[in-house]
C-alpha atoms as a PDB file:
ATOM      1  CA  UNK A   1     118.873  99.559 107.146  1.00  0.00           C
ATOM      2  CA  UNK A   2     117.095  96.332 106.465  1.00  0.00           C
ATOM      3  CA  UNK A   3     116.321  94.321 109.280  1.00  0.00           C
ATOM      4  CA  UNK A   4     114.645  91.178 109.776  1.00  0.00           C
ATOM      5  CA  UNK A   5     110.984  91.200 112.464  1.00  0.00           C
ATOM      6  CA  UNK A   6     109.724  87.649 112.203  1.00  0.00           C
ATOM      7  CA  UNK A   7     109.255  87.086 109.133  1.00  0.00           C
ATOM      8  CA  UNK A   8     108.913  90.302 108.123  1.00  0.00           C
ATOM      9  CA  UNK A   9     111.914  92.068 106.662  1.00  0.00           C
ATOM     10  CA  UNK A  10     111.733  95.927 107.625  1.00  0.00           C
ATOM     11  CA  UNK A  11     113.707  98.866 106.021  1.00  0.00           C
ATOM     12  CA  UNK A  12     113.958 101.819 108.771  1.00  0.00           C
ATOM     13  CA  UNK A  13     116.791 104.123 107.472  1.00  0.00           C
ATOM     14  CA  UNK A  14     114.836 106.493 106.553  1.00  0.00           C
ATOM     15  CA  UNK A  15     111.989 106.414 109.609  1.00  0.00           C
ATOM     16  CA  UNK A  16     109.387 105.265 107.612  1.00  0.00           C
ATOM     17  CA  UNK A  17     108.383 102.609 110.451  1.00  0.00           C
ATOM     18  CA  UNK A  18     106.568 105.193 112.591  1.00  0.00           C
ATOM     19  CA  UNK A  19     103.048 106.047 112.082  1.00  0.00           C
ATOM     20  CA  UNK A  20     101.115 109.511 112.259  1.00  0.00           C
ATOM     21  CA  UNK A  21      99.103 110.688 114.816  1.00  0.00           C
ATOM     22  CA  UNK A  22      96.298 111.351 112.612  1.00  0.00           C
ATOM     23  CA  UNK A  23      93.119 109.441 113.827  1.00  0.00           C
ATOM     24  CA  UNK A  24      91.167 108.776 111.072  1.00  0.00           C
ATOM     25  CA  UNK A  25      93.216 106.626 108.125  1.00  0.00           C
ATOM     26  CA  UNK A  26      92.055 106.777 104.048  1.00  0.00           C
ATOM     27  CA  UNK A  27      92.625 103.702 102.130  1.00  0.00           C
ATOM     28  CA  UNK A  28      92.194 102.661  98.888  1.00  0.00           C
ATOM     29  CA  UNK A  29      91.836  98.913  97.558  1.00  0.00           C
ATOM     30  CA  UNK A  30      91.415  99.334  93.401  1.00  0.00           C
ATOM     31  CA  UNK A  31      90.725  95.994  91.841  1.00  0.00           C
ATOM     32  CA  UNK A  32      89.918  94.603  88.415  1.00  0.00           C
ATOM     33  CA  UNK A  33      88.239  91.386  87.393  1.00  0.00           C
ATOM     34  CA  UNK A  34      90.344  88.443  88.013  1.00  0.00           C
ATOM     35  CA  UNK A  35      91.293  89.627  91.689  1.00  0.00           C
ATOM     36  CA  UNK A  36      92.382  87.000  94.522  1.00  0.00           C
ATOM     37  CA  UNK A  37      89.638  86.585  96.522  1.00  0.00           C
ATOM     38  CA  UNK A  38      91.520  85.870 100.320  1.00  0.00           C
ATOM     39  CA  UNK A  39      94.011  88.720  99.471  1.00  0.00           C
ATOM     40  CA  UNK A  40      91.276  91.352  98.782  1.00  0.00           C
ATOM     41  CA  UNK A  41      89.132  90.229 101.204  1.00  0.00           C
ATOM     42  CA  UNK A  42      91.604  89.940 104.019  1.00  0.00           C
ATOM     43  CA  UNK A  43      93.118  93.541 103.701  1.00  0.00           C
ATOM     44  CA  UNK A  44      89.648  94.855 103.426  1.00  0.00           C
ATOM     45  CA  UNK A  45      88.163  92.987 106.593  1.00  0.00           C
ATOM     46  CA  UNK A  46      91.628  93.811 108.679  1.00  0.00           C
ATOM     47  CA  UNK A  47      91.809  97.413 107.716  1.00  0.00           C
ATOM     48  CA  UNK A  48      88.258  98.081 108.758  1.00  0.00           C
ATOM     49  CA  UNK A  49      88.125  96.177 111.911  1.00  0.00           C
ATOM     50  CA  UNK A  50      91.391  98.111 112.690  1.00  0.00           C
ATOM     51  CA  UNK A  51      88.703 101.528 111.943  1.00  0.00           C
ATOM     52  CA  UNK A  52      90.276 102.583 108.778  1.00  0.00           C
ATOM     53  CA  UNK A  53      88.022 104.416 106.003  1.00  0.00           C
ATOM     54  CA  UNK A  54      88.390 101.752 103.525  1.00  0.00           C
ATOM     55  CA  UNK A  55      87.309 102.319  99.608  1.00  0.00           C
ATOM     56  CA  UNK A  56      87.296  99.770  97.006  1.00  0.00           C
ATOM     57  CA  UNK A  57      87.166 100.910  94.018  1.00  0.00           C
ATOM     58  CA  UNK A  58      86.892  99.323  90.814  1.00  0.00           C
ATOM     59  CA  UNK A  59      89.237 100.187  87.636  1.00  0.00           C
ATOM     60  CA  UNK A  60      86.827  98.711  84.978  1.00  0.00           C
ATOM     61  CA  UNK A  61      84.110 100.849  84.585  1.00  0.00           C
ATOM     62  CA  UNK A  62      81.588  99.343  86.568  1.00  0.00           C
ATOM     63  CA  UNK A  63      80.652  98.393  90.312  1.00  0.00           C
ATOM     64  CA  UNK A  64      80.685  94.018  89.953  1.00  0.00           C
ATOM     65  CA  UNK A  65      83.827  93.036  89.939  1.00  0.00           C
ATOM     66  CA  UNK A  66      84.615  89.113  89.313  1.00  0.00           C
ATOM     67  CA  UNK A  67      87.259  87.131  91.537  1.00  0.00           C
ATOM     68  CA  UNK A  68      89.876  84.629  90.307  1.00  0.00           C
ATOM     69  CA  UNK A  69      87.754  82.132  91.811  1.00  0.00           C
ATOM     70  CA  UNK A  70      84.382  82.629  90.484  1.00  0.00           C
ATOM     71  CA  UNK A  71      83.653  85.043  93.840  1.00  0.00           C
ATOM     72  CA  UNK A  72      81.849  88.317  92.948  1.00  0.00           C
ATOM     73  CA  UNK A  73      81.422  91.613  95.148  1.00  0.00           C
ATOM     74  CA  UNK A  74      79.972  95.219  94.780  1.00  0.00           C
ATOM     75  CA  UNK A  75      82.327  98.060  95.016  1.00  0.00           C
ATOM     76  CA  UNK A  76      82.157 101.097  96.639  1.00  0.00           C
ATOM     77  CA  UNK A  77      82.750 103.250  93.711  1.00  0.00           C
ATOM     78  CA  UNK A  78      84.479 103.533  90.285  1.00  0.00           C
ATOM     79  CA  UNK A  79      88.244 104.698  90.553  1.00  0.00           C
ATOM     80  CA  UNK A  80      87.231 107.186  87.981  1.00  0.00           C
ATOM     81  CA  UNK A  81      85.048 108.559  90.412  1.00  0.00           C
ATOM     82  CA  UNK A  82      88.082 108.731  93.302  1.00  0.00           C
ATOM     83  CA  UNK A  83      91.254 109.027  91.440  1.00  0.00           C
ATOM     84  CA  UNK A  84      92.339 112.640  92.118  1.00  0.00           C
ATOM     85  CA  UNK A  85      91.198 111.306  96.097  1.00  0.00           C
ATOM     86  CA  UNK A  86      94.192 111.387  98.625  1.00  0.00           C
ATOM     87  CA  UNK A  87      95.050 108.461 100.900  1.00  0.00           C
ATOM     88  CA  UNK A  88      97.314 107.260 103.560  1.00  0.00           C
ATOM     89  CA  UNK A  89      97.333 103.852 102.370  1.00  0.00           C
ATOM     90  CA  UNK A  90      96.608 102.444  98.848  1.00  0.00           C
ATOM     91  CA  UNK A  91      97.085  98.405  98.908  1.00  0.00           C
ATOM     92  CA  UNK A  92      97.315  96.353  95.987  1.00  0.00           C
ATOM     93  CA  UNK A  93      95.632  92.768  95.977  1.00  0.00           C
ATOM     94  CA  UNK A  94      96.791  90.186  93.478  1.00  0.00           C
ATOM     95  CA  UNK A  95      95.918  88.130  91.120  1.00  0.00           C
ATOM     96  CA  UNK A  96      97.301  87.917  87.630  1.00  0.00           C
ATOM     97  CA  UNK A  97      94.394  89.147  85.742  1.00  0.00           C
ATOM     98  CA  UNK A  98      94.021  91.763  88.371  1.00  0.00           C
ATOM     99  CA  UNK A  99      97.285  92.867  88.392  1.00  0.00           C
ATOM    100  CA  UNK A 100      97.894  92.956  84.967  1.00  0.00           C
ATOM    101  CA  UNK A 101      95.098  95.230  84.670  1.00  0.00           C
ATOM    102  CA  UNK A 102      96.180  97.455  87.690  1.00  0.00           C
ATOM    103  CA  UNK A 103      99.755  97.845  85.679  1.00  0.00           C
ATOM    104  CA  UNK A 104      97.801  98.896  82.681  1.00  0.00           C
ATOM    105  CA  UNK A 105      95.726 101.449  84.382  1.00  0.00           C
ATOM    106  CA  UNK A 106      97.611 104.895  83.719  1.00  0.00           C
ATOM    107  CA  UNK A 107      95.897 106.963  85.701  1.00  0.00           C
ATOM    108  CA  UNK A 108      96.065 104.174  89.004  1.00  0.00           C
ATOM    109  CA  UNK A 109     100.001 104.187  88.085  1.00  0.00           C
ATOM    110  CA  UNK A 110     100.038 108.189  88.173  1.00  0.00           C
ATOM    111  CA  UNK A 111      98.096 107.977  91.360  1.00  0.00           C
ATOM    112  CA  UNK A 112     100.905 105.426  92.927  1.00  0.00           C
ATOM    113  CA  UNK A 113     103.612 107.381  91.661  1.00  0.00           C
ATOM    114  CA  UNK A 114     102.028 110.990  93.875  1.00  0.00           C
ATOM    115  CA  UNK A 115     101.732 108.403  96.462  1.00  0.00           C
ATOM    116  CA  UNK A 116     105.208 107.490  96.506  1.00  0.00           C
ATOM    117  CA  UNK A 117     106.185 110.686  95.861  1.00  0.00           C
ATOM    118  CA  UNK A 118     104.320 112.269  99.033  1.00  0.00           C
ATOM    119  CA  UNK A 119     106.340 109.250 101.199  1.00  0.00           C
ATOM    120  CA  UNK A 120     102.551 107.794 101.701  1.00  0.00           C
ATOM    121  CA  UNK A 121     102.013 104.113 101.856  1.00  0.00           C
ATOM    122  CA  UNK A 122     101.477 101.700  98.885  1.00  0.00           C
ATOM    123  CA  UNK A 123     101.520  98.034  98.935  1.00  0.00           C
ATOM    124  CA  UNK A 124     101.016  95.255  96.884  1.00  0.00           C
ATOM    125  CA  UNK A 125     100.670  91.761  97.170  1.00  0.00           C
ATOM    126  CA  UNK A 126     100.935  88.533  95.058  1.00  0.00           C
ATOM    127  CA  UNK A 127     101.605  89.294  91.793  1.00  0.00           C
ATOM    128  CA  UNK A 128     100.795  93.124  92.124  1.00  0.00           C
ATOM    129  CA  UNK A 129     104.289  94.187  93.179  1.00  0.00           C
ATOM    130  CA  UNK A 130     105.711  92.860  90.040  1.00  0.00           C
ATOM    131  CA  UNK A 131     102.745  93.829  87.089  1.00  0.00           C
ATOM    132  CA  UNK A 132     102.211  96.941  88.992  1.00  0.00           C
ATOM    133  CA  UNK A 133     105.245  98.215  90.945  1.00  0.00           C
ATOM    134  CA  UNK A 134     107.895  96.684  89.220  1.00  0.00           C
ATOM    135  CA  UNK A 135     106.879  97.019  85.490  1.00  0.00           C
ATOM    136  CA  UNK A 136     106.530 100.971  86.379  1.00  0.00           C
ATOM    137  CA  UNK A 137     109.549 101.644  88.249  1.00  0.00           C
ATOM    138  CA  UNK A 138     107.636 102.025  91.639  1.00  0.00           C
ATOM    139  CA  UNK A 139     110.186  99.600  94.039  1.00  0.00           C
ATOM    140  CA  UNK A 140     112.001 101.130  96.190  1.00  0.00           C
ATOM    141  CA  UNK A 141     115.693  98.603  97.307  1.00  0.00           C
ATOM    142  CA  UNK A 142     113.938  95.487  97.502  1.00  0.00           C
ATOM    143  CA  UNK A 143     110.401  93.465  97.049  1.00  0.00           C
ATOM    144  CA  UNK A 144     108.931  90.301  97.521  1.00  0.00           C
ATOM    145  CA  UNK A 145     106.285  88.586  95.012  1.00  0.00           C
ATOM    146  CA  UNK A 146     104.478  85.417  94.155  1.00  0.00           C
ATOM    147  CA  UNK A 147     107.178  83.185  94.129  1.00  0.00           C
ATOM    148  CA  UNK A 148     106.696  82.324  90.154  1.00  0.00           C
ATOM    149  CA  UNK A 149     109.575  82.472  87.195  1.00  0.00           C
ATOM    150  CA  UNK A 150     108.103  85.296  85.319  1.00  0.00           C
ATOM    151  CA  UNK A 151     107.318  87.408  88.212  1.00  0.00           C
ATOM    152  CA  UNK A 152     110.533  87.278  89.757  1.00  0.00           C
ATOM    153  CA  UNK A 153     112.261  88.265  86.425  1.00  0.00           C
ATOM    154  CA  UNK A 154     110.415  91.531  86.302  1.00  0.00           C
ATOM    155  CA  UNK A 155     111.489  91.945  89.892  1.00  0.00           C
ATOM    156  CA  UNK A 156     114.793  91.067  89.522  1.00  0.00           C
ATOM    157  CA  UNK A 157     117.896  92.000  91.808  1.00  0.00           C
ATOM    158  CA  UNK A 158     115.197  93.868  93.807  1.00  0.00           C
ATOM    159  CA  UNK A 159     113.756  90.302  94.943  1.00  0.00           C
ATOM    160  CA  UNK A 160     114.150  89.283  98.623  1.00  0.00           C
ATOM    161  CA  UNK A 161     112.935  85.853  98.481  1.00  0.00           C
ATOM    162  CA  UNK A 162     113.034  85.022 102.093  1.00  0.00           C
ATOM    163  CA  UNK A 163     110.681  87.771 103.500  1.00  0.00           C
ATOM    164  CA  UNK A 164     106.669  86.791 103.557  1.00  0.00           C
ATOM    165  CA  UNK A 165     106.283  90.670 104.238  1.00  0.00           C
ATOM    166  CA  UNK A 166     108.976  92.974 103.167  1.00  0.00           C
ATOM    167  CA  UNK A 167     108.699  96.848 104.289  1.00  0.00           C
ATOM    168  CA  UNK A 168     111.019  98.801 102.355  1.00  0.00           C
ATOM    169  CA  UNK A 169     110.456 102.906 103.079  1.00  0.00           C
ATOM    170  CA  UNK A 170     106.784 103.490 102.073  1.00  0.00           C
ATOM    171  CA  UNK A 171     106.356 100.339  99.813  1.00  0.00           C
ATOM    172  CA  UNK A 172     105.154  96.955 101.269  1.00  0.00           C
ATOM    173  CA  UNK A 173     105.205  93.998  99.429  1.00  0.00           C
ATOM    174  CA  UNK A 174     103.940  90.423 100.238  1.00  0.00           C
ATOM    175  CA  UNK A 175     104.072  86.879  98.439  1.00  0.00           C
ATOM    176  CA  UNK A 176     100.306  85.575  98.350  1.00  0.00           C
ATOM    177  CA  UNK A 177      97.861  84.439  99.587  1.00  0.00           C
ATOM    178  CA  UNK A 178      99.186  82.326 102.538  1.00  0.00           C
ATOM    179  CA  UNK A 179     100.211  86.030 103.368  1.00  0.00           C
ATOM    180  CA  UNK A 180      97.342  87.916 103.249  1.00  0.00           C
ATOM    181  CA  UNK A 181      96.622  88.157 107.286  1.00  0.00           C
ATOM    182  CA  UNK A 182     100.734  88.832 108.037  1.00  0.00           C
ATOM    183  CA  UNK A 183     100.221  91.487 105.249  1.00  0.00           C
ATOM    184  CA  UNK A 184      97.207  93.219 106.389  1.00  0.00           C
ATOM    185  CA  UNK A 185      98.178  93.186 109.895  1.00  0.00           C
ATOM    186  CA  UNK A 186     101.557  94.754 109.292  1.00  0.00           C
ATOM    187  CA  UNK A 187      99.565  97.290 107.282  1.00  0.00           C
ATOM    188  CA  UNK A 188      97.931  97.976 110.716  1.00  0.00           C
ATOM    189  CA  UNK A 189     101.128  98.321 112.358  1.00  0.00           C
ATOM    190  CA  UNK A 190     102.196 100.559 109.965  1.00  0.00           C
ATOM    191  CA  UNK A 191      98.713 103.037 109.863  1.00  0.00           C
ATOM    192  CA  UNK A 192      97.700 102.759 113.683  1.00  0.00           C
ATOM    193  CA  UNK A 193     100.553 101.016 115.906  1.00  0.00           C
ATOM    194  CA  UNK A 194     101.788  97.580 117.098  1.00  0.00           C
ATOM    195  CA  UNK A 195      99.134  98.219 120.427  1.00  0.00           C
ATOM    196  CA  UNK A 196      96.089  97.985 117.619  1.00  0.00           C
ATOM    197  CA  UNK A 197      97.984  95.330 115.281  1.00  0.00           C
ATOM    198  CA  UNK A 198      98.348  92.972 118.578  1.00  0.00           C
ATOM    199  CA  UNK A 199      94.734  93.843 119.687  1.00  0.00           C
ATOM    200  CA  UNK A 200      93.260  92.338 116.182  1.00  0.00           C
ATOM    201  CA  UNK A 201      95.692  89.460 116.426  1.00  0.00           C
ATOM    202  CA  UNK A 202      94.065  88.236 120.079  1.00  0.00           C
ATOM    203  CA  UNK A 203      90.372  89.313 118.734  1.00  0.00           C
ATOM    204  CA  UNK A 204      90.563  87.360 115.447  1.00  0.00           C
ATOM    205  CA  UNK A 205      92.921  84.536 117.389  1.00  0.00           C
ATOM    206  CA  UNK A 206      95.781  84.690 114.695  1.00  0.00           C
ATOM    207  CA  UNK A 207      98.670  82.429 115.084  1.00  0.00           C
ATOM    208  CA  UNK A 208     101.945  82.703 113.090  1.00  0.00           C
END
């Protein structure tokens, strides 16, 4: 059953709403060169404050990765170091370059589809959920994306285009960068509980 939360449009027929007990939460952000700076910056920052074990990992064979914007940062690791790695939580930022080279990445792809598989959590944001998700057949009933011609195509009748952040079973999806905080908050929901997801939103004085 879809249902609308805010802004947020929330599938919970099949229970995947409710979070584990399990203290300590694994994620993974992988990016590539030509990722969007607020996006991956903003899930990483949240996430952590929030206390999950956060890796970013970088697809392209080395530890500098360059944003869309010019704005470089240092890895954690390679993804070739990590990729047979398990995680609660493996988040997607976007970008087109980024994405693009995400989608192309087999062994990230094979790593989403054990994720989906294992009814873990992967999201995506900007144009991730369509060059990643969509062009491998990783959506579950519905998505949002960056709200641009060609991305919506490779969407298609899976596009919600009303959502900002769009929970569908174990997929999350999100528009862009005007998103990036409702996105990596409801990622908190989602890995520790609405308590810890209203406790960042009073700390970092977010207002929707």
């Amino acid at each position: 059953m879809l249902s609308f939360v805010g802004k947020r449009l929330i599938n919970t027929s099949l229970g995947y709403r409710y979070y584990s007990s399990k203290m300590t939460k694994s994620v993974l952000v992988p990016i590539a060169d030509g990722f969007e700076e607020i996006e991956a910056i903003t899930i990483i920052d949240v996430l952590k404050r929030a206390g999950a074990n956060v890796t970013v990992a970088s697809i392209t064979g080395k530890n500098q990765v360059k944003g869309a914007h010019g704005v470089q940062i240092t890895t954690d690791d390679l993804f070739s170091n990590i990729k047979n790695n398990s995680f609660d939580l493996i988040s997607l930022p976007g970008g087109y370059d980024n994405a693009t080279s995400l989608g192309n990445c087999a062994e990230l792809v094979e790593l989403l589809k054990k994720q989906k598989s294992e009814n873990k959590w992967y999201t995506a944001i900007c144009a991730s959920p369509a060059l990643v998700f969509a062009k491998n057949g990783l959506l579950n009933d519905k998505a949002v994306c960056y709200p641009a011609g060609p991305l919506n195509e490779l969407v298609g009748s899976k596009l919600n285009s009303e959502a900002r952040v769009l929970v569908d079973k174990n997929c999350v999806t999100s528009k862009g960068p005007g998103t990036s905080m409702e996105f990596s908050l409801e990622l908190v929901s989602l890995l520790f509980g609405e308590e810890k997801k209203n406790k960042l939103i009073g700390e970092m004085i977010v207002k929707f």
